[in-house]
PDB file of N, CA and C in Angstrom:
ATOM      1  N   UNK A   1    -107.451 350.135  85.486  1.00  0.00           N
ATOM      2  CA  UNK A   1    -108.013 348.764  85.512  1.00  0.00           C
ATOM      3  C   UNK A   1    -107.244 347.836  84.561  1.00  0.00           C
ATOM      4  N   UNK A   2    -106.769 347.991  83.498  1.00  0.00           N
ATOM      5  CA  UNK A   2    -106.035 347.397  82.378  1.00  0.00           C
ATOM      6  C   UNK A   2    -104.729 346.824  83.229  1.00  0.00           C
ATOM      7  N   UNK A   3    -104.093 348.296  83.511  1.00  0.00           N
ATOM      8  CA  UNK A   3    -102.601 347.587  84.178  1.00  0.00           C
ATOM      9  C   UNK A   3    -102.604 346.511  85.630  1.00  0.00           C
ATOM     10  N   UNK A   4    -104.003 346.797  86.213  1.00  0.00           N
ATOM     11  CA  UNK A   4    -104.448 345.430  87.112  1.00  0.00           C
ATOM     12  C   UNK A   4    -104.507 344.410  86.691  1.00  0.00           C
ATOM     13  N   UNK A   5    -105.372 344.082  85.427  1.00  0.00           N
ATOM     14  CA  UNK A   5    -105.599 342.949  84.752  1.00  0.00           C
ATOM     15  C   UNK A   5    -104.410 342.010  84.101  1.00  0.00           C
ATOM     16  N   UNK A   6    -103.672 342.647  83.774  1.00  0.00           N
ATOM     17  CA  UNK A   6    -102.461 342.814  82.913  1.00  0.00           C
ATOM     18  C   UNK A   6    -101.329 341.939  83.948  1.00  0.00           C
ATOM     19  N   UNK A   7    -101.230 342.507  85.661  1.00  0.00           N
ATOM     20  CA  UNK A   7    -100.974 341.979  86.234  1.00  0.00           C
ATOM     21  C   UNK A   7    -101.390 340.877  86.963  1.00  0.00           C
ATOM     22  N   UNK A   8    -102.856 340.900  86.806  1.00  0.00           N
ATOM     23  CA  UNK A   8    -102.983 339.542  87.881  1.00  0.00           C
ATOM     24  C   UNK A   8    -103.045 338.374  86.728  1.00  0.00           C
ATOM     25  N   UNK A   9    -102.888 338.288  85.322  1.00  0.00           N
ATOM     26  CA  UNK A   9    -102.838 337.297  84.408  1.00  0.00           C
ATOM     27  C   UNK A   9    -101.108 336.974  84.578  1.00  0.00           C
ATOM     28  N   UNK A  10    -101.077 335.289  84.661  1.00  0.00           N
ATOM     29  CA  UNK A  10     -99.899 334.742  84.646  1.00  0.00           C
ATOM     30  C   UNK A  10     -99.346 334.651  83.413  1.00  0.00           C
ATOM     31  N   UNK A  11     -97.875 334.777  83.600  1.00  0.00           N
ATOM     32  CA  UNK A  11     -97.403 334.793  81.951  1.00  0.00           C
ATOM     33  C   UNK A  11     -97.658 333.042  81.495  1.00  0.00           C
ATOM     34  N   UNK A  12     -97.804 333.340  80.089  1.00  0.00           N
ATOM     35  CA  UNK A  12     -97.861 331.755  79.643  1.00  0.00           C
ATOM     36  C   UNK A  12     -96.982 331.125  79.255  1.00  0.00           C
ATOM     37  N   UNK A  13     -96.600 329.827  79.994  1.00  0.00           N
ATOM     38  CA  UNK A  13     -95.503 328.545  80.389  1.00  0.00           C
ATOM     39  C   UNK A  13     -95.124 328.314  78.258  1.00  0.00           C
ATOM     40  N   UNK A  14     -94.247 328.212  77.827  1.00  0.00           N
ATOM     41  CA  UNK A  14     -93.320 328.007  76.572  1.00  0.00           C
ATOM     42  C   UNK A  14     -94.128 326.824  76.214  1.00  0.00           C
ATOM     43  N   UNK A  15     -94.846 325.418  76.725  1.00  0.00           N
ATOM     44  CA  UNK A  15     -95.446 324.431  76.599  1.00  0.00           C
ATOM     45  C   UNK A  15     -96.943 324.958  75.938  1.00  0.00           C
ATOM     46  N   UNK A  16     -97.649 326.167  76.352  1.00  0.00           N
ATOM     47  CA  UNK A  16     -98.847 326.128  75.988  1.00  0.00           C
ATOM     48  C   UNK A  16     -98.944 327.244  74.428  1.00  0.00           C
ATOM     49  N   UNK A  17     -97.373 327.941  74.681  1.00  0.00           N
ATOM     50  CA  UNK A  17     -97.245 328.563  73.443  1.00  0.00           C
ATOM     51  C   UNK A  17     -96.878 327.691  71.691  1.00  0.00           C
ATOM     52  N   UNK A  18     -96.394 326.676  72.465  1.00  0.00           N
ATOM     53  CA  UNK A  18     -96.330 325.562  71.409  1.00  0.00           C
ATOM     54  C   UNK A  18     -97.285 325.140  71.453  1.00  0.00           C
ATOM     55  N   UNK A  19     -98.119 324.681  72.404  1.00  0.00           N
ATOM     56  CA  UNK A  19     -99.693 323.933  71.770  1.00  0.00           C
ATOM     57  C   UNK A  19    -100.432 324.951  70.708  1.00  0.00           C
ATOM     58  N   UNK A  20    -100.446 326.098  70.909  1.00  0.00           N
ATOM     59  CA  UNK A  20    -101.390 327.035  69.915  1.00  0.00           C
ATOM     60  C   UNK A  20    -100.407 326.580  68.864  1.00  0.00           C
ATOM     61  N   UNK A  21     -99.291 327.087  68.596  1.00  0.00           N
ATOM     62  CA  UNK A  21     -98.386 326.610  67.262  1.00  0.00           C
ATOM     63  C   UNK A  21     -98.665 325.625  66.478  1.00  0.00           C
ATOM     64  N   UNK A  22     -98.993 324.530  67.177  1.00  0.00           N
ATOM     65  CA  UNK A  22     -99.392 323.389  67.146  1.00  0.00           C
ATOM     66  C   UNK A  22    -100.765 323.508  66.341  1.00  0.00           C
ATOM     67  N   UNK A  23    -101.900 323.882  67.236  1.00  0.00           N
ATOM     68  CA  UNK A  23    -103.145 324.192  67.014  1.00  0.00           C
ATOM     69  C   UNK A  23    -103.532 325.587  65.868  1.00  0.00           C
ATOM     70  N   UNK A  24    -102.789 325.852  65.520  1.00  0.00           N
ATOM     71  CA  UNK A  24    -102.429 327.395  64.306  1.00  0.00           C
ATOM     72  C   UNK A  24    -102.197 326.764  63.307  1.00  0.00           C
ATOM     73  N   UNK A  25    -101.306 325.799  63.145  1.00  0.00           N
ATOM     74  CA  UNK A  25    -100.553 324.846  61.892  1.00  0.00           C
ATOM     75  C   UNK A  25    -101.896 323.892  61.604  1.00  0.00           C
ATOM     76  N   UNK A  26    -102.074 323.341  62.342  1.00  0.00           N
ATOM     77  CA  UNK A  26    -103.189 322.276  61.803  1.00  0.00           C
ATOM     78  C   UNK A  26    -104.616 323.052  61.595  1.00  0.00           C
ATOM     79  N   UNK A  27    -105.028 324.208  62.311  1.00  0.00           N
ATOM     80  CA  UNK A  27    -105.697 324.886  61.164  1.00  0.00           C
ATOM     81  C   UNK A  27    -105.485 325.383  60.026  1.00  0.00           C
ATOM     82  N   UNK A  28    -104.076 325.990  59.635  1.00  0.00           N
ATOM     83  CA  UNK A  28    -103.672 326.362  58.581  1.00  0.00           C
ATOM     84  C   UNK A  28    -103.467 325.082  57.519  1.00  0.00           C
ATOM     85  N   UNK A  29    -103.100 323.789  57.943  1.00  0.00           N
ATOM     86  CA  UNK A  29    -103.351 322.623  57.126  1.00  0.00           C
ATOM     87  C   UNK A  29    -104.711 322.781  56.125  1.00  0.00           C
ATOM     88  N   UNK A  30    -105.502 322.515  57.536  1.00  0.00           N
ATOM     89  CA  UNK A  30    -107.136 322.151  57.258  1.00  0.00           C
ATOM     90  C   UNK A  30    -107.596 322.978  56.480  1.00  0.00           C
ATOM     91  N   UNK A  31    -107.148 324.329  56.599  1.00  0.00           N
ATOM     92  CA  UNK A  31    -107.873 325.466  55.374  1.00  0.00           C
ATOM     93  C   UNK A  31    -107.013 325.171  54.154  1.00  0.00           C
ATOM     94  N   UNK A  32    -106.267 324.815  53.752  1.00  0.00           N
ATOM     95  CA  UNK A  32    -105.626 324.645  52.724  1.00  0.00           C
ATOM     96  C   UNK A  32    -106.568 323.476  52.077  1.00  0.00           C
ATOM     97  N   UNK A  33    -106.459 322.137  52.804  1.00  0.00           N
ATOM     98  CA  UNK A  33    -106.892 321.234  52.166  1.00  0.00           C
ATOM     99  C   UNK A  33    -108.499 321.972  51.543  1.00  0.00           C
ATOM    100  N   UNK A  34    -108.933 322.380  52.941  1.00  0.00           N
ATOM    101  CA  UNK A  34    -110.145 323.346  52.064  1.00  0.00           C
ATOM    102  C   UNK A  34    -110.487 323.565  50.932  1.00  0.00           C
ATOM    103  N   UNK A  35    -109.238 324.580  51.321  1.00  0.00           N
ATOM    104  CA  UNK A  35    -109.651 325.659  49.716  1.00  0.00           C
ATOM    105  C   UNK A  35    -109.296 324.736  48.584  1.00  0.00           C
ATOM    106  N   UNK A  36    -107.834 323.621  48.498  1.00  0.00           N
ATOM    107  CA  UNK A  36    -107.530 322.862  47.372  1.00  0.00           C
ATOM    108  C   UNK A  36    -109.041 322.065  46.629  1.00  0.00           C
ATOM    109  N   UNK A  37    -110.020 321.674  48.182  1.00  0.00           N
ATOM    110  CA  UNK A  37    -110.716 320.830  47.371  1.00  0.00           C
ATOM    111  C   UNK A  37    -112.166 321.818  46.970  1.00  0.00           C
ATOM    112  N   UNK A  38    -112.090 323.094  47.370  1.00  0.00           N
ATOM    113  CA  UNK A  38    -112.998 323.785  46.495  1.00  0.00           C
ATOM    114  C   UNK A  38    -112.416 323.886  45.185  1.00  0.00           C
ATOM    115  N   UNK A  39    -111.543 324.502  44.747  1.00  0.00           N
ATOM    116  CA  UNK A  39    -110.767 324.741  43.947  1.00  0.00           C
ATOM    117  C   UNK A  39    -110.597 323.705  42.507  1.00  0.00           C
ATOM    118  N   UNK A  40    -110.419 322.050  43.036  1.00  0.00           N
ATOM    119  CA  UNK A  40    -111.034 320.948  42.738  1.00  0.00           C
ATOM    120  C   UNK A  40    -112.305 320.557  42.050  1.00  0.00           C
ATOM    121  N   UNK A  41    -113.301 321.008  42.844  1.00  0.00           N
ATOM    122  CA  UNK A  41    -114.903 320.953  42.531  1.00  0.00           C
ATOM    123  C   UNK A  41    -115.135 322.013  41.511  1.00  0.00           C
ATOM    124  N   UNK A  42    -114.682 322.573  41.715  1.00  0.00           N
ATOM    125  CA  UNK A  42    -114.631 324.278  40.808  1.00  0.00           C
ATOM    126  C   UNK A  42    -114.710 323.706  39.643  1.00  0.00           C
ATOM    127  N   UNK A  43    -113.247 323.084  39.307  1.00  0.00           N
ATOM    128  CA  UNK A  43    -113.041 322.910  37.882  1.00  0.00           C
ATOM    129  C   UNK A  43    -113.533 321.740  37.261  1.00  0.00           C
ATOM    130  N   UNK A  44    -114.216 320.900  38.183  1.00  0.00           N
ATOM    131  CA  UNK A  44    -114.312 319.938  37.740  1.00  0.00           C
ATOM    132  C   UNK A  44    -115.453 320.224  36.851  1.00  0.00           C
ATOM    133  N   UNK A  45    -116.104 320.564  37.911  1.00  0.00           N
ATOM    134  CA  UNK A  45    -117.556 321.044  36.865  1.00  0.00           C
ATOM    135  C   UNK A  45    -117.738 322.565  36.383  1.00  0.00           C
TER     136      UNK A  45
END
């Protein structure tokens, strides 16, 4: 059943592998700014 599945999924077009890239980076932004502004609050108080 795996190697069925495996086959009837289309490979994915170079365009949608850059959107995740895309969408990977700007989460990895967003957790940064995160953690900086816990990190921030931390010391402040």
């Amino acid at each position: 059943m795996a190697n069925w599945r495996v086959r009837n999924k289309k490979p994915c077009p170079l365009n949608k592998i850059g959107q995740v890239k895309k969408w990977l980076s700007r989460q990895l932004v967003l957790g940064d700014r995160r953690h900086n502004d816990c990190v921030l609050s931390r010391t402040r108080v």
